[in-house]
PDB file of N, CA and C in Angstrom:
ATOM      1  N   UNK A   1      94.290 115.710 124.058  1.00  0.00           N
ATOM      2  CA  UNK A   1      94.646 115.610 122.642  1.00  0.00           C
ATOM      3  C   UNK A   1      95.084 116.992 122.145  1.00  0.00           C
ATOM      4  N   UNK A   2      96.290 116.885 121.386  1.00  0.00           N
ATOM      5  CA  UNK A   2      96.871 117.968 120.711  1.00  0.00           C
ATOM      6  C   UNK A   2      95.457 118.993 119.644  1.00  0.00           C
ATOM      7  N   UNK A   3      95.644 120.398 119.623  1.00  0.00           N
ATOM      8  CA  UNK A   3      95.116 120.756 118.932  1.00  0.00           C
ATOM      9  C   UNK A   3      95.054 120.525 117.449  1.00  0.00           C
ATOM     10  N   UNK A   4      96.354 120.187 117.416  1.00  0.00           N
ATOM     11  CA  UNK A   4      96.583 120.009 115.351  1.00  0.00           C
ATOM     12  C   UNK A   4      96.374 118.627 115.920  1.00  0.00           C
ATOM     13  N   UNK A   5      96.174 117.654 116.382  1.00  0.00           N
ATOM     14  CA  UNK A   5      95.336 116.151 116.271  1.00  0.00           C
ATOM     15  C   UNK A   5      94.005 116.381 115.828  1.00  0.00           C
ATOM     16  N   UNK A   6      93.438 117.455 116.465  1.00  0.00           N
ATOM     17  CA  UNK A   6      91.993 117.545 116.688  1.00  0.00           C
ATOM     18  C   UNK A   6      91.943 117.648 115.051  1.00  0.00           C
ATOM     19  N   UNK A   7      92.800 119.081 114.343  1.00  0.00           N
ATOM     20  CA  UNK A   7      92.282 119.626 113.080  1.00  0.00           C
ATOM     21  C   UNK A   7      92.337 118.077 112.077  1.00  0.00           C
ATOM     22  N   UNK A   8      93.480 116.822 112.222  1.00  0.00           N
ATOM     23  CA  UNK A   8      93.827 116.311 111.381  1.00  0.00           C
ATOM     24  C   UNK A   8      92.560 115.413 111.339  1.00  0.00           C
ATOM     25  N   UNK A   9      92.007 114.802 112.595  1.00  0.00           N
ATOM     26  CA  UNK A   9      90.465 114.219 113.033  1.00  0.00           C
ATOM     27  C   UNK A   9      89.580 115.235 112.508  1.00  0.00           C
ATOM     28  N   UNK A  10      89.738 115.935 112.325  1.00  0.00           N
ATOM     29  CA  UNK A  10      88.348 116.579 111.147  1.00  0.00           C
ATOM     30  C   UNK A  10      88.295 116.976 110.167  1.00  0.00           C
ATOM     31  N   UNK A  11      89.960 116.595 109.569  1.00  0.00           N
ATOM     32  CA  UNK A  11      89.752 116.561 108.345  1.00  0.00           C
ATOM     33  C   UNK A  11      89.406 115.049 107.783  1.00  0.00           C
ATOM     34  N   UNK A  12      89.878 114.622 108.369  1.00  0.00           N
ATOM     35  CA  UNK A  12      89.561 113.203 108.317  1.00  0.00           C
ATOM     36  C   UNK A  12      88.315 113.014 108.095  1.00  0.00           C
ATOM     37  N   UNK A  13      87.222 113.677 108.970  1.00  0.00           N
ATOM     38  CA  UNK A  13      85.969 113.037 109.152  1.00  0.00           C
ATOM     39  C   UNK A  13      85.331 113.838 108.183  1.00  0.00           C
ATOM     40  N   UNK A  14      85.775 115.098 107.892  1.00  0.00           N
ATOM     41  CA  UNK A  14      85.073 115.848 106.691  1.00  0.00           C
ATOM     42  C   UNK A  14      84.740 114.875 105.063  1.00  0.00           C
ATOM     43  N   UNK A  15      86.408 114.689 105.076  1.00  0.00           N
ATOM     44  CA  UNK A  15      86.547 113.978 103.492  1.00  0.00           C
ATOM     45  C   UNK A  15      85.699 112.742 103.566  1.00  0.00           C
ATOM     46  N   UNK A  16      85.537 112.110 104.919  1.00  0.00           N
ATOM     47  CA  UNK A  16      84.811 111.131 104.843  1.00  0.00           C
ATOM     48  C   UNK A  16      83.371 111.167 104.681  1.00  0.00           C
ATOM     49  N   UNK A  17      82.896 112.192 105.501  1.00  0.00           N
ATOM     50  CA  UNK A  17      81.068 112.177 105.558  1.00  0.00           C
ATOM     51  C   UNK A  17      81.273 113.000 103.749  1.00  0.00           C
ATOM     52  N   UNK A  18      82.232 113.699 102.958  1.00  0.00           N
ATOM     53  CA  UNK A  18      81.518 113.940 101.380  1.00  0.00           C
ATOM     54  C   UNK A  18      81.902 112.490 100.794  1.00  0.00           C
ATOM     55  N   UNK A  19      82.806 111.835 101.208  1.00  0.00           N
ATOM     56  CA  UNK A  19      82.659 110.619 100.444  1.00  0.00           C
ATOM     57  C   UNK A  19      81.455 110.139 100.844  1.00  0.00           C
ATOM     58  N   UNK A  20      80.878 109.662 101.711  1.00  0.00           N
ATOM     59  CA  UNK A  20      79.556 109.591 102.023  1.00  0.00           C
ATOM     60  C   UNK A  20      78.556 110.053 101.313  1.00  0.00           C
ATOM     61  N   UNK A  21      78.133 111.243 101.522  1.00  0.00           N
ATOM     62  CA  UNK A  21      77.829 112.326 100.606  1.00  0.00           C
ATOM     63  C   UNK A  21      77.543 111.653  99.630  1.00  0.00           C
ATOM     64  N   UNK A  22      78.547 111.878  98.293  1.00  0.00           N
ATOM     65  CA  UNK A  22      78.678 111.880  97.438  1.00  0.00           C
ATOM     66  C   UNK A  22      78.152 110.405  96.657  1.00  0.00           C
ATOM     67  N   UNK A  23      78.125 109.397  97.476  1.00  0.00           N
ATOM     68  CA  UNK A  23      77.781 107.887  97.133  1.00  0.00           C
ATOM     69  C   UNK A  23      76.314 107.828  97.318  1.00  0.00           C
ATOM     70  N   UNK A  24      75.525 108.567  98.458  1.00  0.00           N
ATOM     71  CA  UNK A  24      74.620 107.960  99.067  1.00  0.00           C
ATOM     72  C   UNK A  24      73.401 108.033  98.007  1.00  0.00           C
ATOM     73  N   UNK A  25      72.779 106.634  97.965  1.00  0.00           N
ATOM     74  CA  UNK A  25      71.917 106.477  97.330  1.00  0.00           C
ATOM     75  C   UNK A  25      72.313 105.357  96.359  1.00  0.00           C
ATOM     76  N   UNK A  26      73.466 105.225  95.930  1.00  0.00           N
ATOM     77  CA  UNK A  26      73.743 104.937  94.826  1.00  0.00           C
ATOM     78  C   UNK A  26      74.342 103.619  94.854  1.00  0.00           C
ATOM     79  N   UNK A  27      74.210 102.578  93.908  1.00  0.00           N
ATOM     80  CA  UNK A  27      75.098 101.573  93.176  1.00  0.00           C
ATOM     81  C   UNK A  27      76.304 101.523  92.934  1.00  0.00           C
ATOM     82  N   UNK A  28      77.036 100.121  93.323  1.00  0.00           N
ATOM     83  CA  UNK A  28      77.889 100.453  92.399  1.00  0.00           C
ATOM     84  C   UNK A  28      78.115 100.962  90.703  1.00  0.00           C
ATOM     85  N   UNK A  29      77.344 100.243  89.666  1.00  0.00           N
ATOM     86  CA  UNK A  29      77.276 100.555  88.664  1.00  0.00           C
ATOM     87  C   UNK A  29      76.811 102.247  88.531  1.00  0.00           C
ATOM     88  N   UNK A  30      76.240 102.919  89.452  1.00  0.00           N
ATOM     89  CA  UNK A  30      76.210 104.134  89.654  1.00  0.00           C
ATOM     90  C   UNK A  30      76.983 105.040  89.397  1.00  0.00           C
ATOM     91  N   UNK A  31      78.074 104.286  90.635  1.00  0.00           N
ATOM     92  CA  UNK A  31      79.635 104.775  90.743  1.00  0.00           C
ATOM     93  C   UNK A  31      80.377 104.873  89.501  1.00  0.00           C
ATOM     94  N   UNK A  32      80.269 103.462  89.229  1.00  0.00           N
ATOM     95  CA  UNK A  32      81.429 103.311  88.166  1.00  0.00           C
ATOM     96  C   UNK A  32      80.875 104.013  86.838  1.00  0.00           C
ATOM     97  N   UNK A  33      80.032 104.396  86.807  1.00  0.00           N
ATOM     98  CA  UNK A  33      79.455 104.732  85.808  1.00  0.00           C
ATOM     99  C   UNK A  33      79.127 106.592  85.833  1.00  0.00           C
ATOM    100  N   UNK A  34      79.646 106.845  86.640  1.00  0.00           N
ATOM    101  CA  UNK A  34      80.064 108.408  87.037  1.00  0.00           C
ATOM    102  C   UNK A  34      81.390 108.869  87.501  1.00  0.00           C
ATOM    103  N   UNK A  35      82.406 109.508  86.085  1.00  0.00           N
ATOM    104  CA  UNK A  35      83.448 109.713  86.422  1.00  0.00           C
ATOM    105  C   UNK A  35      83.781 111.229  87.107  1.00  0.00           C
ATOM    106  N   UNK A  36      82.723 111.887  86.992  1.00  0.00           N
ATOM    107  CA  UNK A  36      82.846 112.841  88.168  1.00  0.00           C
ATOM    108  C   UNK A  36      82.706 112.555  89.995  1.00  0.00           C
ATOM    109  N   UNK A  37      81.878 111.597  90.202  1.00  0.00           N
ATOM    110  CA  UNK A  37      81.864 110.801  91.859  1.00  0.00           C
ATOM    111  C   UNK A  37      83.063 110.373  91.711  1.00  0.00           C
ATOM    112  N   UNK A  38      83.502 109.602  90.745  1.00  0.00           N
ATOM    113  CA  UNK A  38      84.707 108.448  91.009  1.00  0.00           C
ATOM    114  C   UNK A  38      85.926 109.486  91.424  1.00  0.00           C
ATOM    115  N   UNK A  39      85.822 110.694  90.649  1.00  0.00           N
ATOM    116  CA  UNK A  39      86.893 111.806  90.740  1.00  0.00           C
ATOM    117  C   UNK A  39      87.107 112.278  92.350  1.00  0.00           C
ATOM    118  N   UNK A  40      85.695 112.874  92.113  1.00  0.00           N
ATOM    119  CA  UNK A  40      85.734 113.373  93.777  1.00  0.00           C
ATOM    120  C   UNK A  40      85.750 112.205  95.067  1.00  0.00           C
ATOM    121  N   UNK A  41      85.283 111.488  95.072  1.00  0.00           N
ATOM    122  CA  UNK A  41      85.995 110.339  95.807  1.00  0.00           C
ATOM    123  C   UNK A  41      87.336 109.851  95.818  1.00  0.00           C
ATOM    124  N   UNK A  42      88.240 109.694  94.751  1.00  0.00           N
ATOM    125  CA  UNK A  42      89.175 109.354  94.889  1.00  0.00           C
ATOM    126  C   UNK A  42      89.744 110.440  95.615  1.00  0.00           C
ATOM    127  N   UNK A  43      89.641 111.655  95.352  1.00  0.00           N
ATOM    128  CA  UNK A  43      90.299 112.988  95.732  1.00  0.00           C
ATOM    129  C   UNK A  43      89.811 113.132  97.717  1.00  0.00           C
ATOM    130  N   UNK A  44      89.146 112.900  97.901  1.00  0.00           N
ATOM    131  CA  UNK A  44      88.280 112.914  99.319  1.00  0.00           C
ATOM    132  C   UNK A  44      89.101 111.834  99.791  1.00  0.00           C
ATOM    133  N   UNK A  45      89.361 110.914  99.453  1.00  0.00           N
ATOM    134  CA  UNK A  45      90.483 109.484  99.648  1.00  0.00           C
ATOM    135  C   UNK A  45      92.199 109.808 100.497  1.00  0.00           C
ATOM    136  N   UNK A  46      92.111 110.716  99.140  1.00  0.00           N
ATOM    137  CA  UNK A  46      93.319 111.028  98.947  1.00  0.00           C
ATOM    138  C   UNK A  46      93.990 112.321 100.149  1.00  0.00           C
ATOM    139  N   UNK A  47      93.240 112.829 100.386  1.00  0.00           N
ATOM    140  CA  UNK A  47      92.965 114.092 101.715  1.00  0.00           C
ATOM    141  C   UNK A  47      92.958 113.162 103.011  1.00  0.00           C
ATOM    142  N   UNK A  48      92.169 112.011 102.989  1.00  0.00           N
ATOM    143  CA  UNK A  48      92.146 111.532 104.279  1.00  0.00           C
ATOM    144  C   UNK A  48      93.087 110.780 104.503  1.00  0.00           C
ATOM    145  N   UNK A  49      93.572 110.221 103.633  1.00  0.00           N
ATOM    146  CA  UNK A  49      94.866 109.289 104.215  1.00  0.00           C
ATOM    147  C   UNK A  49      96.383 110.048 104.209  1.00  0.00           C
ATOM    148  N   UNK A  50      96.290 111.239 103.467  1.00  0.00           N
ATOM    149  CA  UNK A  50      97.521 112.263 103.835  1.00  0.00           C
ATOM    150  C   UNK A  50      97.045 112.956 105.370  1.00  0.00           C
ATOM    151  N   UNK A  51      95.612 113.199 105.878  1.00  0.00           N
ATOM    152  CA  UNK A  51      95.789 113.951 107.014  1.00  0.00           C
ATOM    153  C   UNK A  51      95.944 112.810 107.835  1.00  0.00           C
ATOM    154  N   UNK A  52      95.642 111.686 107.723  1.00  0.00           N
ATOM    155  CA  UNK A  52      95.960 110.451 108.751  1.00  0.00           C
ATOM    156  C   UNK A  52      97.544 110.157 108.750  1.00  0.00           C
ATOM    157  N   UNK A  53      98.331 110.361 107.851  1.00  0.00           N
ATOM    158  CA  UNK A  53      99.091 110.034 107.623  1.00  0.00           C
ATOM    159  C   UNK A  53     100.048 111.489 108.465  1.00  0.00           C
ATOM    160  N   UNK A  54      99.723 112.006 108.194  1.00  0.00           N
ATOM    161  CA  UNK A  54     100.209 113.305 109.049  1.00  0.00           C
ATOM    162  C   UNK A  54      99.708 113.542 110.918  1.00  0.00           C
ATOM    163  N   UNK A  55      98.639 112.579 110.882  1.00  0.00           N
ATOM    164  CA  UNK A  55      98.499 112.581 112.311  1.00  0.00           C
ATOM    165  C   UNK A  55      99.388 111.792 112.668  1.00  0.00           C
ATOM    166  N   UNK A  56      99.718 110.647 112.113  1.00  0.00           N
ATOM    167  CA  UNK A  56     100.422 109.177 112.669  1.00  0.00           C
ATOM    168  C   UNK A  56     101.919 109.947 113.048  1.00  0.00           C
ATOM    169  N   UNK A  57     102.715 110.918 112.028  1.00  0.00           N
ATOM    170  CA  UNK A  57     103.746 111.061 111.974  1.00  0.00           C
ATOM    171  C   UNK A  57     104.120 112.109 113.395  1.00  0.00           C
ATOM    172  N   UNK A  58     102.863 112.875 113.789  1.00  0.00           N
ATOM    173  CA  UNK A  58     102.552 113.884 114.754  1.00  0.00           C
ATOM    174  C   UNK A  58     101.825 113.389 115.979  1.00  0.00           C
ATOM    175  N   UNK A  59     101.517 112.638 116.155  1.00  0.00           N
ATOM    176  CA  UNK A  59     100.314 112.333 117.589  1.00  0.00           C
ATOM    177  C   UNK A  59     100.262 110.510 117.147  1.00  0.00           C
ATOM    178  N   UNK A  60     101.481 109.832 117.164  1.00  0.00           N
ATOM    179  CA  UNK A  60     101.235 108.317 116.994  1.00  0.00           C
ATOM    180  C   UNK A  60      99.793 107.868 117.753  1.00  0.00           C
ATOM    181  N   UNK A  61      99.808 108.078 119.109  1.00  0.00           N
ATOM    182  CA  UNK A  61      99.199 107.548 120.187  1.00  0.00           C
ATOM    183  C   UNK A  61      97.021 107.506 120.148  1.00  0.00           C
ATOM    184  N   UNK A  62      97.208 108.966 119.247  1.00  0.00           N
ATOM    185  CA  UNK A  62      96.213 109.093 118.264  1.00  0.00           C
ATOM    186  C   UNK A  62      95.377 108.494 117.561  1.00  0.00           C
ATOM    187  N   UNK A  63      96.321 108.125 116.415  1.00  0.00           N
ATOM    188  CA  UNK A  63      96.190 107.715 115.420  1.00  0.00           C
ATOM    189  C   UNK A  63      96.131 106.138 115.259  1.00  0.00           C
ATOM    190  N   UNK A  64      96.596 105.548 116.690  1.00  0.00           N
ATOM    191  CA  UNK A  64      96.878 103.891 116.876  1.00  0.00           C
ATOM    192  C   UNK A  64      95.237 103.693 117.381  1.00  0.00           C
ATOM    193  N   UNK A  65      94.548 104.470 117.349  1.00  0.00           N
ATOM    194  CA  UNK A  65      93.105 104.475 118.354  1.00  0.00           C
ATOM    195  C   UNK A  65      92.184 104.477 116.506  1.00  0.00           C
ATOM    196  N   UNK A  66      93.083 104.103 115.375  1.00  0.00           N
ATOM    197  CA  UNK A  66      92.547 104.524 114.394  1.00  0.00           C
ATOM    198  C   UNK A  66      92.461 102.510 113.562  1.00  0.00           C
ATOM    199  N   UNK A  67      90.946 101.728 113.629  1.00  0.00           N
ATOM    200  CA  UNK A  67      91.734 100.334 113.112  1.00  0.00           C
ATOM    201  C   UNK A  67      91.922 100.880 111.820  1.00  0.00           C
ATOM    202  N   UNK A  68      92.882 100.051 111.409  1.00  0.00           N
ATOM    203  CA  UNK A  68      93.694  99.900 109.951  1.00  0.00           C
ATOM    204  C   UNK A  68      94.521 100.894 109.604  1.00  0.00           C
ATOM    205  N   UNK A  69      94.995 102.140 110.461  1.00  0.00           N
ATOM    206  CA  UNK A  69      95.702 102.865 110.374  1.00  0.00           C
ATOM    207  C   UNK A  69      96.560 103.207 109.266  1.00  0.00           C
ATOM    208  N   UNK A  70      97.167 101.980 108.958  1.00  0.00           N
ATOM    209  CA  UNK A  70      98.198 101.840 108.075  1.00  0.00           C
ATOM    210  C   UNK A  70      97.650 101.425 107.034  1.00  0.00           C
ATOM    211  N   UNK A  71      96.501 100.228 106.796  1.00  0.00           N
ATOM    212  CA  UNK A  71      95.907 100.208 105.475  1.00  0.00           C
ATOM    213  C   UNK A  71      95.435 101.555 104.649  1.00  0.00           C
ATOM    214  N   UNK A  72      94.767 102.331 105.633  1.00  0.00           N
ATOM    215  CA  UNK A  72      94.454 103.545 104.554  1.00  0.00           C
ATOM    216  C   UNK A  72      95.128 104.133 103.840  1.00  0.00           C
ATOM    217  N   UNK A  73      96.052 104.443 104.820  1.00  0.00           N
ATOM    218  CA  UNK A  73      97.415 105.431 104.359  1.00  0.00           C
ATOM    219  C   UNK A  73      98.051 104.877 103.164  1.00  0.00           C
ATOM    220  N   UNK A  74      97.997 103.323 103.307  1.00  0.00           N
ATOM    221  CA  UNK A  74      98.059 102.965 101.977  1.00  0.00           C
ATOM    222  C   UNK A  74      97.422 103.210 100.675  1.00  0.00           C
ATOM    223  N   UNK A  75      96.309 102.678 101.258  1.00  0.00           N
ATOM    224  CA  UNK A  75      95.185 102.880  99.902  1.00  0.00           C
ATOM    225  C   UNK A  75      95.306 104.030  99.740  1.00  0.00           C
ATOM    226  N   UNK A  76      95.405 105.486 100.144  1.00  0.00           N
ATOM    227  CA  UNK A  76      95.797 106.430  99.866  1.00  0.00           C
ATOM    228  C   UNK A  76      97.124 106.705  98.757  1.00  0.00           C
ATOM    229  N   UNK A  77      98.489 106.135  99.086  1.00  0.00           N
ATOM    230  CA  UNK A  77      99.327 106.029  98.731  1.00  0.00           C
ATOM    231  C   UNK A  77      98.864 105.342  97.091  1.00  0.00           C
ATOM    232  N   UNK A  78      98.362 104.393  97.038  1.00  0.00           N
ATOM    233  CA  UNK A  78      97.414 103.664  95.711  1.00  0.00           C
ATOM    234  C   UNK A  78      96.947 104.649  94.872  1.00  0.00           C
ATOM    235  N   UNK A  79      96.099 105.186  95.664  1.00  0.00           N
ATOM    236  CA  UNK A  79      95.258 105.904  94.648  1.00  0.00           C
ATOM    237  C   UNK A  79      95.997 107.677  94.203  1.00  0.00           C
ATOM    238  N   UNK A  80      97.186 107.742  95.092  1.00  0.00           N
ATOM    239  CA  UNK A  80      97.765 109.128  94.666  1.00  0.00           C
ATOM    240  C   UNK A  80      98.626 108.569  93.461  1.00  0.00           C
ATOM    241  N   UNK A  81      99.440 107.311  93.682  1.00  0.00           N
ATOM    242  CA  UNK A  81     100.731 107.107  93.238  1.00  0.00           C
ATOM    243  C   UNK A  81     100.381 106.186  91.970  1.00  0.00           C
ATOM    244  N   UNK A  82      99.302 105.399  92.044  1.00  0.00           N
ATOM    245  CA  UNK A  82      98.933 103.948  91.454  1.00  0.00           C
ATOM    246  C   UNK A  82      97.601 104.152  90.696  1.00  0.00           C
ATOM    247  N   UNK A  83      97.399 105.407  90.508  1.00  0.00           N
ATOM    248  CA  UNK A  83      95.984 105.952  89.926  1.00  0.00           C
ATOM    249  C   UNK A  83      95.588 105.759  88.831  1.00  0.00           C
ATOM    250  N   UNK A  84      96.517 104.919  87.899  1.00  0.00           N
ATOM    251  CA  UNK A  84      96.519 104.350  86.898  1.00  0.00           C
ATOM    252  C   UNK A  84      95.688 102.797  86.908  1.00  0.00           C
ATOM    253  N   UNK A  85      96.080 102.327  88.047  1.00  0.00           N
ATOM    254  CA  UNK A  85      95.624 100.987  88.318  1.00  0.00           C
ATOM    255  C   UNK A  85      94.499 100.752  89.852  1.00  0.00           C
ATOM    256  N   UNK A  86      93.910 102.041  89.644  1.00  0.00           N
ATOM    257  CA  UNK A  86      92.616 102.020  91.051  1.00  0.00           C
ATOM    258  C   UNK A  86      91.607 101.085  90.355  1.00  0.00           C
ATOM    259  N   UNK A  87      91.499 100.091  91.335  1.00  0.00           N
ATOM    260  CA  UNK A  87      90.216  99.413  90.898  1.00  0.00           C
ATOM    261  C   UNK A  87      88.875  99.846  91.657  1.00  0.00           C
ATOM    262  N   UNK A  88      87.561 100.262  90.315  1.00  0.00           N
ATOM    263  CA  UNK A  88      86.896 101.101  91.104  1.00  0.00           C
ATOM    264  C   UNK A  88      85.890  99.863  91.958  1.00  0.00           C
ATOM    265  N   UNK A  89      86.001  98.268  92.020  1.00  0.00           N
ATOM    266  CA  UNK A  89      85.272  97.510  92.637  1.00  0.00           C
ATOM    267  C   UNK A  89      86.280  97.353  94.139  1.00  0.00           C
ATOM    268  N   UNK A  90      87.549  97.949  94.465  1.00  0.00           N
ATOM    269  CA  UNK A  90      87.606  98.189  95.469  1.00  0.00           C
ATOM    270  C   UNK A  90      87.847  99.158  96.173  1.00  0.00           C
ATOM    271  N   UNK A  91      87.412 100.079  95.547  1.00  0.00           N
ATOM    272  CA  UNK A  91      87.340 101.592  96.501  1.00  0.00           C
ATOM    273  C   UNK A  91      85.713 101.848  96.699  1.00  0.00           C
ATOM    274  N   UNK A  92      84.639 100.869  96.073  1.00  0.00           N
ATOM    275  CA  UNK A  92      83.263 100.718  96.320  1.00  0.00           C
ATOM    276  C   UNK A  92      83.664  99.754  97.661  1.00  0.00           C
ATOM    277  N   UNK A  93      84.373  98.592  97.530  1.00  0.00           N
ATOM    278  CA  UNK A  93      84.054  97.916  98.244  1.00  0.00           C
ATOM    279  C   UNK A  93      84.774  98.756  99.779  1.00  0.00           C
ATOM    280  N   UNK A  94      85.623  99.427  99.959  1.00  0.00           N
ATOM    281  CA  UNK A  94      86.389 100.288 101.129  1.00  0.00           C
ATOM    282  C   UNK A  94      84.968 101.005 101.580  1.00  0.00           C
ATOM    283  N   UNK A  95      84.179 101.796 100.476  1.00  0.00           N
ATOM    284  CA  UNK A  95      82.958 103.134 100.787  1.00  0.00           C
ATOM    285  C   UNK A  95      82.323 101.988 101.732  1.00  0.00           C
ATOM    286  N   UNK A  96      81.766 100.667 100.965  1.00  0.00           N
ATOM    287  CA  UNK A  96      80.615 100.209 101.606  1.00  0.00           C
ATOM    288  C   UNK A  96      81.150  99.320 102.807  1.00  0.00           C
ATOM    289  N   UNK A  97      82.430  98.480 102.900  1.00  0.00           N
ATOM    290  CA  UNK A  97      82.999  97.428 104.499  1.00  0.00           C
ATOM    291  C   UNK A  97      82.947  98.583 105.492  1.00  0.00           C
ATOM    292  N   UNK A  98      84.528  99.779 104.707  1.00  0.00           N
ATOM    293  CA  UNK A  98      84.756  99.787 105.817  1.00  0.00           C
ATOM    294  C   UNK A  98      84.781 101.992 106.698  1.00  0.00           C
ATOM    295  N   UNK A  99      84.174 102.519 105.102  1.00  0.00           N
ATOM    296  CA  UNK A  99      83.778 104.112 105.901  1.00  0.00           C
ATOM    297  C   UNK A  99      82.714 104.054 107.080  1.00  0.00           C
ATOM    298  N   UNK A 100      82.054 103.246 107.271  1.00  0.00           N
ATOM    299  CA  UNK A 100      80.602 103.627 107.733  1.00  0.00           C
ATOM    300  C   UNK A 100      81.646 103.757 109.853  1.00  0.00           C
ATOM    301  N   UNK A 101      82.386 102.562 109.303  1.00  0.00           N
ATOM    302  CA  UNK A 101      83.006 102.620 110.706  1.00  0.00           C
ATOM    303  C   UNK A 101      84.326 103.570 110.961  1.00  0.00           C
ATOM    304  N   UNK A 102      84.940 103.826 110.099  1.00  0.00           N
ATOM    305  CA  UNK A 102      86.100 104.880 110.443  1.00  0.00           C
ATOM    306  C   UNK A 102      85.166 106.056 110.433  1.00  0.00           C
ATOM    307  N   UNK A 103      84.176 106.415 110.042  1.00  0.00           N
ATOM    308  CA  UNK A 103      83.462 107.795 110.253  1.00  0.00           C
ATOM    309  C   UNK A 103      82.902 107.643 111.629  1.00  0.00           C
ATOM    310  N   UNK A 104      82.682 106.590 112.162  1.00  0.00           N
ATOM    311  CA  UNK A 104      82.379 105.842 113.567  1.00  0.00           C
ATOM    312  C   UNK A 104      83.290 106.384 114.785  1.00  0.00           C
ATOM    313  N   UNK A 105      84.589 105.884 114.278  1.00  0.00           N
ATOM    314  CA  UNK A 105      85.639 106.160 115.868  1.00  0.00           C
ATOM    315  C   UNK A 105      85.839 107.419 115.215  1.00  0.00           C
ATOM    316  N   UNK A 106      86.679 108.315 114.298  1.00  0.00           N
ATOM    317  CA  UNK A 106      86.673 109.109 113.893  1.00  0.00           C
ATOM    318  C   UNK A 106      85.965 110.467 115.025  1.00  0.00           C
ATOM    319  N   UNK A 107      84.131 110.323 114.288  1.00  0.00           N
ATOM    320  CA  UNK A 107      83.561 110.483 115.179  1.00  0.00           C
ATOM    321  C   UNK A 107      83.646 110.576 116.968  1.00  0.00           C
ATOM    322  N   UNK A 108      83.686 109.631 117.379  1.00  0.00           N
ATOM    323  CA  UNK A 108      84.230 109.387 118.392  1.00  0.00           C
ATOM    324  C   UNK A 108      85.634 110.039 119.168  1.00  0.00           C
ATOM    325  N   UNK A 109      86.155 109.449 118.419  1.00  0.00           N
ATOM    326  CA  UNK A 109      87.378 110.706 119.124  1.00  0.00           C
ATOM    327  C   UNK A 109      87.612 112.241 118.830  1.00  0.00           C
ATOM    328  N   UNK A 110      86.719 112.573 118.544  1.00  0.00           N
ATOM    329  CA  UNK A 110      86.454 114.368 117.890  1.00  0.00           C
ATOM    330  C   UNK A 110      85.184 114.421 119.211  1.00  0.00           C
ATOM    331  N   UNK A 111      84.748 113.664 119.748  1.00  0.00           N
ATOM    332  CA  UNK A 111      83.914 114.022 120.654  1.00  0.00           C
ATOM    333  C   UNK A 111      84.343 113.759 122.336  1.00  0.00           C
ATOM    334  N   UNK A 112      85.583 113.422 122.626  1.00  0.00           N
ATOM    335  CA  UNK A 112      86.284 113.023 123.521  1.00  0.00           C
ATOM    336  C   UNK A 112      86.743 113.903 124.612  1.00  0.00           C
ATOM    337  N   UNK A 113      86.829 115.372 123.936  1.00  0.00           N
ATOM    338  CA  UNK A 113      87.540 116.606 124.492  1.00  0.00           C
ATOM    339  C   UNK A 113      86.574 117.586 124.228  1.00  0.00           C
TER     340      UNK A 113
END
């Protein structure tokens, strides 16, 4: 694996374990009810699906080892472009389906080499 793969896999996994971070413990009504988390989460969001999005464009082969690849990058794209219309019952529902497992392979392939 390319060295700038490696950096884009940890940035990746960084923004992810403070989104982590930043939730743990907490409710949704927690969430939604703290517009400083909601801030820094969206922003931690927004870092990971531009460095994913920058791996895909640099190290495809990578980044295909990534499920939903392309959904994030979206939801990313959402919440940079569409930030007007983030719904915060599904960027709770993304923290709680589906981080626990992209911090998973993530993980995983930062430990490969």
């Amino acid at each position: 694996m390319q060295l700038e793969s490696r950096k884009y896999l940890f940035d990746i996994r960084k923004a992810a374990d403070s989104i982590a971070t930043f939730c743990a413990g907490k409710k949704f009504d927690d969430y939604r009810a703290d517009e400083l988390v909601r801030a820094a989460v969206e922003r931690k969001f927004a870092i990971l699906g531009e460095a994913l999005g920058a791996l895909k464009r640099r190290d495809p082969a990578t980044a295909a080892l990534i499920p939903d690849c392309a959904k994030i990058i979206a939801f990313r794209n959402i919440i940079v472009h569409g930030y007007a219309d983030v719904d915060d019952r599904i960027v709770w529902g993304v923290i709680e389906d589906n981080l626990p497992s992209l911090r998973s392979v993530v993980g995983s392939l930062l430990k490969r080499e």
